[in-house]
C-alpha atoms as a PDB file:
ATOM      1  CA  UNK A   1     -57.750 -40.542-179.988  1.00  0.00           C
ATOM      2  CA  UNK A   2     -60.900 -39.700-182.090  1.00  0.00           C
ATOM      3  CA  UNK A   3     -62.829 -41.992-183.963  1.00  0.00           C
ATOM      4  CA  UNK A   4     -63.979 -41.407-187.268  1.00  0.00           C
ATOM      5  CA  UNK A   5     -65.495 -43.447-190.123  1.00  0.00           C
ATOM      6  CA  UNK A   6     -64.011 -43.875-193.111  1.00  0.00           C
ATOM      7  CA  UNK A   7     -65.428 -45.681-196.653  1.00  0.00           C
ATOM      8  CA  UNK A   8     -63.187 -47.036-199.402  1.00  0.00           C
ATOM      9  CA  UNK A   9     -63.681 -48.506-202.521  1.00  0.00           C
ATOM     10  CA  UNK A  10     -63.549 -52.257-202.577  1.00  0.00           C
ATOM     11  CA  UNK A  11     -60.118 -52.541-204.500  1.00  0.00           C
ATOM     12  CA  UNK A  12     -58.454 -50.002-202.183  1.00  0.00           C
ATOM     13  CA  UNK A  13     -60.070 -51.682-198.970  1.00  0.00           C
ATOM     14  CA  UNK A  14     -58.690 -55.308-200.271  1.00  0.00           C
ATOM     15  CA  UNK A  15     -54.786 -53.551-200.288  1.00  0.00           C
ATOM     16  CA  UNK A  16     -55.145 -52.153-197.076  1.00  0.00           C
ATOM     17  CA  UNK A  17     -56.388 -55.301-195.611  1.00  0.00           C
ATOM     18  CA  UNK A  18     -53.460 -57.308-197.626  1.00  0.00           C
ATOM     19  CA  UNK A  19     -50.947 -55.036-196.540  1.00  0.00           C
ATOM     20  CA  UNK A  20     -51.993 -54.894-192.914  1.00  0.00           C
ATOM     21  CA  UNK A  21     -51.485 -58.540-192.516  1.00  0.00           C
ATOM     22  CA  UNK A  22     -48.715 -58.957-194.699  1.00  0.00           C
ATOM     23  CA  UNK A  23     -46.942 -56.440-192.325  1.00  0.00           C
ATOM     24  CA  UNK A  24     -48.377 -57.295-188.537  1.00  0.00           C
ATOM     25  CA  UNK A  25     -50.341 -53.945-188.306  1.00  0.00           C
ATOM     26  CA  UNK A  26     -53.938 -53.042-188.090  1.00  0.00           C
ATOM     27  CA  UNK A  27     -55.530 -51.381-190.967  1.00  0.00           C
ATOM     28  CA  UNK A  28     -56.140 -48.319-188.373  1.00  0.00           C
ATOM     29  CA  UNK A  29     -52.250 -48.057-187.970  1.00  0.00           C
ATOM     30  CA  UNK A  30     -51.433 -48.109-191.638  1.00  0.00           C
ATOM     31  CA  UNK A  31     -53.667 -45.564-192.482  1.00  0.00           C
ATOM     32  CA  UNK A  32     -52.533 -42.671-189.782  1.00  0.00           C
ATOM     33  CA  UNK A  33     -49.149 -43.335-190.859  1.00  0.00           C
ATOM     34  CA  UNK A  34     -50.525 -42.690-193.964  1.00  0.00           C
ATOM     35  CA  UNK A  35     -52.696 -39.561-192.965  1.00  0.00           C
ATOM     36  CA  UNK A  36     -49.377 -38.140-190.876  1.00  0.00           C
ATOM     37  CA  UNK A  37     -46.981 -38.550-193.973  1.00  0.00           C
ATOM     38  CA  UNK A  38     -49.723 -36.787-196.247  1.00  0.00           C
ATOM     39  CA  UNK A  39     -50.200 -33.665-194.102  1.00  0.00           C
ATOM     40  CA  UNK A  40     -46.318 -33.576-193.090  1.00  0.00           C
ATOM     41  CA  UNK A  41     -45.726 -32.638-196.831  1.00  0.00           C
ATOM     42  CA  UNK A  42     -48.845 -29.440-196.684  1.00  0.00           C
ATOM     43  CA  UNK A  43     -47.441 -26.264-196.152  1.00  0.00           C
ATOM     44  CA  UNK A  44     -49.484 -24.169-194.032  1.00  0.00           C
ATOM     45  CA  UNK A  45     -51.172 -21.440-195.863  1.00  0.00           C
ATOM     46  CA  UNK A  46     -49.647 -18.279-195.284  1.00  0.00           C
ATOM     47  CA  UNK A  47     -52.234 -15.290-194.314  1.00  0.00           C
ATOM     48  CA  UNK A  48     -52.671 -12.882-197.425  1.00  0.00           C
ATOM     49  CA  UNK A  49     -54.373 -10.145-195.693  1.00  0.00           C
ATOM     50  CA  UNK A  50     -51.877  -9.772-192.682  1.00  0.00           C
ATOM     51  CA  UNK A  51     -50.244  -6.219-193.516  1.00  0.00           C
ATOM     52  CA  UNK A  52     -52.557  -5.590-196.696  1.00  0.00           C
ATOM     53  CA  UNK A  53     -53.181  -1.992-195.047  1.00  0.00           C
ATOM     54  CA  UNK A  54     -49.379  -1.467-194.489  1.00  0.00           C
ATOM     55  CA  UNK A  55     -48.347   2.302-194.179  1.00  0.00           C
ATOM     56  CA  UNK A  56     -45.016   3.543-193.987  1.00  0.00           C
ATOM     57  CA  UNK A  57     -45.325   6.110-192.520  1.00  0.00           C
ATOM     58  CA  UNK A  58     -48.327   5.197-189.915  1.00  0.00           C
ATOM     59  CA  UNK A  59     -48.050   2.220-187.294  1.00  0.00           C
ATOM     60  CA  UNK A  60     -50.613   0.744-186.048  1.00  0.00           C
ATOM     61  CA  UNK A  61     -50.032   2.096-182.818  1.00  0.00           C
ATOM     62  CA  UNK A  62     -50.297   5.509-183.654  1.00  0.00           C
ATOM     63  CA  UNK A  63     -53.114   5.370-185.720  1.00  0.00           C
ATOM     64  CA  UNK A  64     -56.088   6.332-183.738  1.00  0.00           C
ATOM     65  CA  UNK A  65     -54.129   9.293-182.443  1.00  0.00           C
ATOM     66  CA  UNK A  66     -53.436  10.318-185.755  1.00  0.00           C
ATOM     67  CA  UNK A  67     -57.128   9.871-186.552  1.00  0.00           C
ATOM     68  CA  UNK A  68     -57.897  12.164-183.778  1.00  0.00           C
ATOM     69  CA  UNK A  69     -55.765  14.932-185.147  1.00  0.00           C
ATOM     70  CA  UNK A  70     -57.335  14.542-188.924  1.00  0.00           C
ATOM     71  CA  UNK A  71     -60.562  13.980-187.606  1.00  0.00           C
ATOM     72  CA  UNK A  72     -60.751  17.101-185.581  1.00  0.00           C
ATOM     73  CA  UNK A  73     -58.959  19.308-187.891  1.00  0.00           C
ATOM     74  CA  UNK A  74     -61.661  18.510-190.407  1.00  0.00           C
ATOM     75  CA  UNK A  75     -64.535  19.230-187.934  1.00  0.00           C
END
């Protein structure tokens, strides 16, 4: 596990601190469950740029052949 530091307001601090004992669990506990339910609800963003260029009627794969041929047709 990593450690990290982490500053609440007084009020907020106070809950956590009445919760923990009220329920048996350290603060530290209470809070990744916290943390884990949080990020379980984030979507991961989805890449905008990933076929941006799309052509249908050049693949990738073919491309720097057919950049060859238009290249040297032009010289």
């Amino acid at each position: 596990m990593e450690k990290t530091t982490l500053y609440l307001p007084a009020e907020l601090h106070r809950s956590l601190r009445e919760v923990a004992r009220r329920e048996k669990r350290s603060q530290s506990e209470i809070i990744r469950a916290a943390i884990e339910e949080y990020l379980a609800g984030k979507r991961r963003p989805v890449l905008r740029s990933i076929g941006i260029g799309e052509d249908g009627e050049l693949a990738a794969r073919d491309s720097e052949d057919w950049l060859r041929a238009e290249w040297g047709r032009r010289l």
